[in-house]
N, C-alpha and C. Protein backbone atom coordinates (compact mmCIF):
# COMPACT_ATOMS: atom_id res chain seq x y z
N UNK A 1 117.03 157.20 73.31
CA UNK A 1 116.87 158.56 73.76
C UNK A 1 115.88 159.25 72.82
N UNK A 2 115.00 159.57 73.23
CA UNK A 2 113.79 160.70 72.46
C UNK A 2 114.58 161.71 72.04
N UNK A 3 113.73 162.55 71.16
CA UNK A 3 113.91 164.10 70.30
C UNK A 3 114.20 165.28 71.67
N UNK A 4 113.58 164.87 72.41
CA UNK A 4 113.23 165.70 73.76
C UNK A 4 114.15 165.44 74.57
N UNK A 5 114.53 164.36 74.87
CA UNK A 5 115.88 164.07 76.16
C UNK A 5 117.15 164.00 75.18
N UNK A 6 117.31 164.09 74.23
CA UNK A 6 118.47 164.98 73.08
C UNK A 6 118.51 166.35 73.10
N UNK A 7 117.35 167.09 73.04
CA UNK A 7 117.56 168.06 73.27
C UNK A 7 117.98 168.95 74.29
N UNK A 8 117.31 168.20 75.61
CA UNK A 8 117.98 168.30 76.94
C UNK A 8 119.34 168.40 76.87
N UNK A 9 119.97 166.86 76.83
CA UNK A 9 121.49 166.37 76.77
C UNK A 9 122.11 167.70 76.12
N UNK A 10 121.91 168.45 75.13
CA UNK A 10 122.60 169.26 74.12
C UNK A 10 122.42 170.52 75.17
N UNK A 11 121.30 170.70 76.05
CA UNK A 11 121.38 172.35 76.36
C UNK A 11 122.29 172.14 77.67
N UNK A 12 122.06 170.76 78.16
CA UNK A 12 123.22 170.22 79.36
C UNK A 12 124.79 170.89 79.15
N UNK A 13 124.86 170.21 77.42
CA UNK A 13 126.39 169.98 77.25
C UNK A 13 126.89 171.08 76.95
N UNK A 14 125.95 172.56 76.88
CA UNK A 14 126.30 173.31 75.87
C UNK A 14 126.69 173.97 76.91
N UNK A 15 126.16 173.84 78.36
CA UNK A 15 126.78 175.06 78.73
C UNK A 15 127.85 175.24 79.45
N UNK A 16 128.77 176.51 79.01
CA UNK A 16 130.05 176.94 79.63
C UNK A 16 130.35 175.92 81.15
N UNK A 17 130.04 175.84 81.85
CA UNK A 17 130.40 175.64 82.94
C UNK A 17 130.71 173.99 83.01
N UNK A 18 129.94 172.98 81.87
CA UNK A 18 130.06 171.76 82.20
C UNK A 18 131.60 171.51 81.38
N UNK A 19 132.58 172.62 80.58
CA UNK A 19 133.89 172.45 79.99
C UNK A 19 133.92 171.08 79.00
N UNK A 20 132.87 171.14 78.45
CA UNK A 20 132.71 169.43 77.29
C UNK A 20 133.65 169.61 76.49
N UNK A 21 134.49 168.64 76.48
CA UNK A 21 135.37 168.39 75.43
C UNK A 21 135.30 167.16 74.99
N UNK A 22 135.48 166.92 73.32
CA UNK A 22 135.06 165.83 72.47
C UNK A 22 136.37 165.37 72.01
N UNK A 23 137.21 164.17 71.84
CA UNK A 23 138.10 163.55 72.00
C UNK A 23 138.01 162.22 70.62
N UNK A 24 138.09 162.37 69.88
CA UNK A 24 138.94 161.35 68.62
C UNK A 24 139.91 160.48 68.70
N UNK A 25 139.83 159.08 68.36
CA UNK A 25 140.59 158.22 68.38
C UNK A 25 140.32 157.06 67.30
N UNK A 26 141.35 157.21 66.13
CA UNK A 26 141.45 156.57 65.09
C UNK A 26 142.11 155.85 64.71
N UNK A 27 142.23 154.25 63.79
CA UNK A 27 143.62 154.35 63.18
C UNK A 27 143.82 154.72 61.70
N UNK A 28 144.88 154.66 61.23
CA UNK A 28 145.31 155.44 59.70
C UNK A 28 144.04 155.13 58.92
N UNK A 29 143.58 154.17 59.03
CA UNK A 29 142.92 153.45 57.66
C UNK A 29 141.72 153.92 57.65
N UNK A 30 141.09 154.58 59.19
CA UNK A 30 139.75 155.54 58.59
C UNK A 30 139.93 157.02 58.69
N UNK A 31 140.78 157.35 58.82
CA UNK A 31 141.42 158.65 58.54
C UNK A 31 140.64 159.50 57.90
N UNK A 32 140.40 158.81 56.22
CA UNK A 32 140.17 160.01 55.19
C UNK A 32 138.45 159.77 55.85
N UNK A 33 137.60 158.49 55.87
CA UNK A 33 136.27 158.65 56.06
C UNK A 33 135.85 159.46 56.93
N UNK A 34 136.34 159.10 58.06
CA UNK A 34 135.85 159.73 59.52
C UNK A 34 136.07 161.45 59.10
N UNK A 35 136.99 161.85 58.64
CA UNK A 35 137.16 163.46 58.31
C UNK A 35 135.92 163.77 57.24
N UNK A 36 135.31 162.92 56.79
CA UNK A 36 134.45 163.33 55.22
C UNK A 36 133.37 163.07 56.06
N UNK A 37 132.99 162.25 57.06
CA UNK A 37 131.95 162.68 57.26
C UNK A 37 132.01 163.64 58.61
N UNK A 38 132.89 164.27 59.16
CA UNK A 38 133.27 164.86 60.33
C UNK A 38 132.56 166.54 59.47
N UNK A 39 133.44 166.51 58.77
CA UNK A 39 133.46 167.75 57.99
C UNK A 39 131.82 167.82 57.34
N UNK A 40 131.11 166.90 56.96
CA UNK A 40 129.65 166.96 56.59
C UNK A 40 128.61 167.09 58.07
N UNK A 41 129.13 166.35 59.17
CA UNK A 41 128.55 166.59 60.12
C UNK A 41 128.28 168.08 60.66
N UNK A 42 129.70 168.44 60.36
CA UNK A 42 129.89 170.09 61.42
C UNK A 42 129.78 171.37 60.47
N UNK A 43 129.67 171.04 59.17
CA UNK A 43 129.26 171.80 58.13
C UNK A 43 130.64 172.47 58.18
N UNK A 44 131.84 171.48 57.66
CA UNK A 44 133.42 171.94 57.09
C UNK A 44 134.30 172.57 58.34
N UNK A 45 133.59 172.55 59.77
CA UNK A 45 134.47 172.47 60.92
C UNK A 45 135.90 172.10 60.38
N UNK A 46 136.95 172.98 61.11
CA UNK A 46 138.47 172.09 60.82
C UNK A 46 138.58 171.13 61.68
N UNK A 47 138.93 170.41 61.93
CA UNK A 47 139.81 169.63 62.86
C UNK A 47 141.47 170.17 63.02
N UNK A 48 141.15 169.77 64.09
CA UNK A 48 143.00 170.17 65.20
C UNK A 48 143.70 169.91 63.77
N UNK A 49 144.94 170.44 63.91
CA UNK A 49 145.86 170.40 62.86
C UNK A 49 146.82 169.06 63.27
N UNK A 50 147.00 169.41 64.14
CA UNK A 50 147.79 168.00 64.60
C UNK A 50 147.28 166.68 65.27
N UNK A 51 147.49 165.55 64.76
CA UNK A 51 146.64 164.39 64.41
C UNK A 51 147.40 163.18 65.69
N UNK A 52 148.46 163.53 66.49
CA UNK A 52 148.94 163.12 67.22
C UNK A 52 149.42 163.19 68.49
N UNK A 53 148.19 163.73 69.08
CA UNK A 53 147.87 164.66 70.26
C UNK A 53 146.13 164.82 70.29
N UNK A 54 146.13 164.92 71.94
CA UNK A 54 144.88 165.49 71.70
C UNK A 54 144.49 166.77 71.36
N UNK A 55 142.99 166.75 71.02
CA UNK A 55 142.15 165.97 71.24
C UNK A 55 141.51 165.14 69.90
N UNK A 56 142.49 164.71 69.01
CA UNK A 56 142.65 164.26 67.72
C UNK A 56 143.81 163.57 67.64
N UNK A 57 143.90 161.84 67.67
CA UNK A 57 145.04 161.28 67.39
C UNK A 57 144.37 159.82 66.44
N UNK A 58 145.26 160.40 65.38
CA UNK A 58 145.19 159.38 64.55
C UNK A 58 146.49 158.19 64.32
N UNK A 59 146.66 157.19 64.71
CA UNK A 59 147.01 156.20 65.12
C UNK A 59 147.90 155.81 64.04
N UNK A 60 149.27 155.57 63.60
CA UNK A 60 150.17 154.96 62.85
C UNK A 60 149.60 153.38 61.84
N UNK A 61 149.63 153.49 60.72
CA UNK A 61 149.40 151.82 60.50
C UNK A 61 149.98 150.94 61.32
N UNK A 62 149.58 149.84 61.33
CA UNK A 62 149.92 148.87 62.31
C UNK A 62 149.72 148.64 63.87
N UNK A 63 149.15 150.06 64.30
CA UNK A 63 148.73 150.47 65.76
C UNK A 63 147.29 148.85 65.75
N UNK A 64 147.86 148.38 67.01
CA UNK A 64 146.15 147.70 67.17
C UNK A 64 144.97 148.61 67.19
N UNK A 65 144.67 149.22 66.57
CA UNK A 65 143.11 150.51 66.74
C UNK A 65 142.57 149.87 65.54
N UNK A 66 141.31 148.98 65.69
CA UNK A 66 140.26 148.75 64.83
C UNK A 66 139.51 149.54 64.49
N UNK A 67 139.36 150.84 65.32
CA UNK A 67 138.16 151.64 64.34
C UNK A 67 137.97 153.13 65.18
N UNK A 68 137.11 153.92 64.98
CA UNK A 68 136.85 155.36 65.35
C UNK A 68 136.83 155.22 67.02
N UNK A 69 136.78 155.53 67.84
CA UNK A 69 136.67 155.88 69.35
C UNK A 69 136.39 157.11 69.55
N UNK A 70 135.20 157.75 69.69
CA UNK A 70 134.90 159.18 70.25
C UNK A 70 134.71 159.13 71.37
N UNK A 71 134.71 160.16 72.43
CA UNK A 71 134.91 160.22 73.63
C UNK A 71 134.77 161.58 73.76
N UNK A 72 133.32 161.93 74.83
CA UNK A 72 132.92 163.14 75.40
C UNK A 72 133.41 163.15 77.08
N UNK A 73 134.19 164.32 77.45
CA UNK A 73 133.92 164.78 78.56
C UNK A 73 133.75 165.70 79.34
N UNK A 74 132.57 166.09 80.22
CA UNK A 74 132.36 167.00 80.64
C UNK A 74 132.10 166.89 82.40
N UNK A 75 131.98 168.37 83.32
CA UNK A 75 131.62 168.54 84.46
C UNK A 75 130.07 168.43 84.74
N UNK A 76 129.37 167.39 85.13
CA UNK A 76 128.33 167.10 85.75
C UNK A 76 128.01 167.64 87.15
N UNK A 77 126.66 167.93 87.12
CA UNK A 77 126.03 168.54 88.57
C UNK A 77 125.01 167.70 88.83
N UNK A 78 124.45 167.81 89.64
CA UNK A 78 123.14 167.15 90.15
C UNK A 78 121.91 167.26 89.10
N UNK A 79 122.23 168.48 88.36
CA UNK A 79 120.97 168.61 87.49
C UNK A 79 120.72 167.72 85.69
N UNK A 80 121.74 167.08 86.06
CA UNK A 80 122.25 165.68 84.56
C UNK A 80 120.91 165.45 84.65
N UNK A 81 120.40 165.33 83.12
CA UNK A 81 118.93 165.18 82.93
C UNK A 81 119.18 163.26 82.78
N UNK A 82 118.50 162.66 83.61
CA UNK A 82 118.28 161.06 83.10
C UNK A 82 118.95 160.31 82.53
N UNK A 83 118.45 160.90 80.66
CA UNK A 83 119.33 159.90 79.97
C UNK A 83 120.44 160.05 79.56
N UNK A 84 121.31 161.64 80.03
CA UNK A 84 122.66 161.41 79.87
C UNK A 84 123.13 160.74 80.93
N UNK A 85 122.55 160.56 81.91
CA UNK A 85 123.06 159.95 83.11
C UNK A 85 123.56 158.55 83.05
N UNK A 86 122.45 158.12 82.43
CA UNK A 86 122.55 156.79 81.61
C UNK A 86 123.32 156.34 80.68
N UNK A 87 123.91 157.82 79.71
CA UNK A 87 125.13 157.06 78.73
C UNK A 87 126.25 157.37 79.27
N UNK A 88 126.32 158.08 80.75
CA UNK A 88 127.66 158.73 81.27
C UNK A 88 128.14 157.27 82.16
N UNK A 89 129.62 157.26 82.10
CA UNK A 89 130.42 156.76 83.10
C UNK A 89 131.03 158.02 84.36
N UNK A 90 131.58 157.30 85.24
CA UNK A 90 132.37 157.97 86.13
C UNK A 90 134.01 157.70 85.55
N UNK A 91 134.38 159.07 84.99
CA UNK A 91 135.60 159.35 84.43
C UNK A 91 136.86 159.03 85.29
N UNK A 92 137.75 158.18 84.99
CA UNK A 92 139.11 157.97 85.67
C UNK A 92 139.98 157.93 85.15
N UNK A 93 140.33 158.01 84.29
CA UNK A 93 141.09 157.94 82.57
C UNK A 93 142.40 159.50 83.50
N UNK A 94 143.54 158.75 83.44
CA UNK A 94 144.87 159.62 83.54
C UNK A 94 144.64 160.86 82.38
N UNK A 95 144.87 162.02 83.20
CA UNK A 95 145.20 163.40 82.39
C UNK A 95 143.67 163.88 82.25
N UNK A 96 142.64 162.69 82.89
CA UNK A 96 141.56 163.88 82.83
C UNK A 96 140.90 164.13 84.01
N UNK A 97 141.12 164.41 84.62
CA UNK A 97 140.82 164.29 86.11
C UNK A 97 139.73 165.67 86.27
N UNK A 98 139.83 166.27 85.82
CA UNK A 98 139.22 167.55 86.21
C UNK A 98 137.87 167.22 85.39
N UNK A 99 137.34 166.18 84.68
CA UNK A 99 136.25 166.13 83.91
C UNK A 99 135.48 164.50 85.31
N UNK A 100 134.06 164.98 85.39
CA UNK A 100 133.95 163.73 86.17
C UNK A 100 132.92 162.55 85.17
N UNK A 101 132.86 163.07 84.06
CA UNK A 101 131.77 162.15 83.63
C UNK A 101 132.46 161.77 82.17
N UNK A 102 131.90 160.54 81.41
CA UNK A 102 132.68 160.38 80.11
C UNK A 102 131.48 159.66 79.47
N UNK A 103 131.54 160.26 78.47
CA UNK A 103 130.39 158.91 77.55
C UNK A 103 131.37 158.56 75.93
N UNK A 104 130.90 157.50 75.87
CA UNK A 104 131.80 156.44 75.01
C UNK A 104 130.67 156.03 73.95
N UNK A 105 130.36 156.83 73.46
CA UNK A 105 129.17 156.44 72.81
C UNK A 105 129.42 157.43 71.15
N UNK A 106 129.65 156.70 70.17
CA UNK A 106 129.92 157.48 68.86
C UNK A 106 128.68 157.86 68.14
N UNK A 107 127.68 156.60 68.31
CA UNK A 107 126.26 157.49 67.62
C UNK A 107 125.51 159.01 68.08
N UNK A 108 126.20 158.46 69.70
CA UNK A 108 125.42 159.71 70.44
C UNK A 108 126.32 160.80 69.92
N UNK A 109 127.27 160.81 69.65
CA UNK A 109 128.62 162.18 69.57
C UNK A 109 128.19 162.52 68.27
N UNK A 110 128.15 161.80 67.25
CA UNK A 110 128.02 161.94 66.17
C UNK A 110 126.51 162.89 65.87
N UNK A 111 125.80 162.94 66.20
CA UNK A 111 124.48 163.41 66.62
C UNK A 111 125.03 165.00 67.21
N UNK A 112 125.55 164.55 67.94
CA UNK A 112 126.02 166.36 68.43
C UNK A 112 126.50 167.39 67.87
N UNK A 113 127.94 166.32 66.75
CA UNK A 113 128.30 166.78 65.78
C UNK A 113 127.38 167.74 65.19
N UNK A 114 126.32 167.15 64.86
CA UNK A 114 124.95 167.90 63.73
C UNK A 114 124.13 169.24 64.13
N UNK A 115 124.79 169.33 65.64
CA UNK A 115 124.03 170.73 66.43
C UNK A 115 125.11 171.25 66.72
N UNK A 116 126.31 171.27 66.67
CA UNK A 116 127.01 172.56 66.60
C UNK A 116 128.55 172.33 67.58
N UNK A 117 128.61 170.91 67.90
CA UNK A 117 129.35 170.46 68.82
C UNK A 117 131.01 170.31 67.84
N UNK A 118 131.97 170.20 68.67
CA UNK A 118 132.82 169.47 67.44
C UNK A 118 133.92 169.05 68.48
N UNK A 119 135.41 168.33 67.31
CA UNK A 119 136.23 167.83 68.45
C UNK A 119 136.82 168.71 68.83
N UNK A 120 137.58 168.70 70.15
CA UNK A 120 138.11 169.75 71.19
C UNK A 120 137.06 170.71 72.09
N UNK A 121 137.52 171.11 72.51
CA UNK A 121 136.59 172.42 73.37
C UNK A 121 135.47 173.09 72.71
N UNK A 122 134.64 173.32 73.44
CA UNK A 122 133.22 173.57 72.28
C UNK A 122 133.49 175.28 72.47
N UNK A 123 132.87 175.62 71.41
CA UNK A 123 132.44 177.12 70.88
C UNK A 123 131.31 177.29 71.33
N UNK A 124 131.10 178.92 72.30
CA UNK A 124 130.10 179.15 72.77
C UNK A 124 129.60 180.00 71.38
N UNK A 125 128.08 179.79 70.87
CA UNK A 125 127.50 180.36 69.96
C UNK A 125 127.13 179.27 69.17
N UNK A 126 128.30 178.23 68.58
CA UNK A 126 127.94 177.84 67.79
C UNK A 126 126.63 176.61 68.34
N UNK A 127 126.54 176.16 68.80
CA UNK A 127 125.93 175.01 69.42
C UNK A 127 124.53 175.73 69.56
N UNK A 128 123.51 174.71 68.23
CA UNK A 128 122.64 174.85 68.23
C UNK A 128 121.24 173.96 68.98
């Protein structure tokens, strides 16, 4: 994805109407990293207080979860620029029904992180 179809994707995601919500899935053992660089990404953003629920669940030792899982979803229109089109699935995932698109993609999230995005429901303003 170019500087330019990122920037797209971001004015896509930012706005009110597409309801983007960003979704965390960890187990114990990257806990402290993923927060150190969560918190460097979003410039000291909190994260949800509660770690066992969405849209932040951090996973018990011993859970089979090998590693971070981020997960964006938002309401898509006809006007999805290209290359989010391209990192989007068609959402079917129980309890989210009202979102039609999902991207599974952590470099891309992580990136969003850095413009103003964070986990749970986005803040109108902040998203640069």
């Amino acid at each position: 994805m170019t500087q330019e179809e990122f920037d797209n994707a971001v004015t896509y995601l930012s706005n009110p109407g597409r309801n983007t919500l960003i979704e965390a899935e960890l187990p114990n053992s990257s806990q402290i990293r993923f927060e150190n660089l969560y918190a460097n990404l979003t410039n000291n953003h909190p994260l949800p207080a509660m770690i066992t629920e969405a849209p932040y669940y951090v996973w018990t030792p011993g859970t089979n979860k090998w590693g971070v899982e981020l997960r964006l979803y938002f309401i898509s229109d006809r006007n999805i620029p290209e290359a989010l089109e391209e990192l989007s699935v068609n959402n079917s995932r129980h309890g989210y029904e009202q979102y039609d698109k999902r991207i599974n993609n952590n470099d891309f999230i992580y990136d969003l992180f850095t413009r103003g995005f964070v986990i749970g429901e986005q803040i109108t303003g902040r998203i640069q």
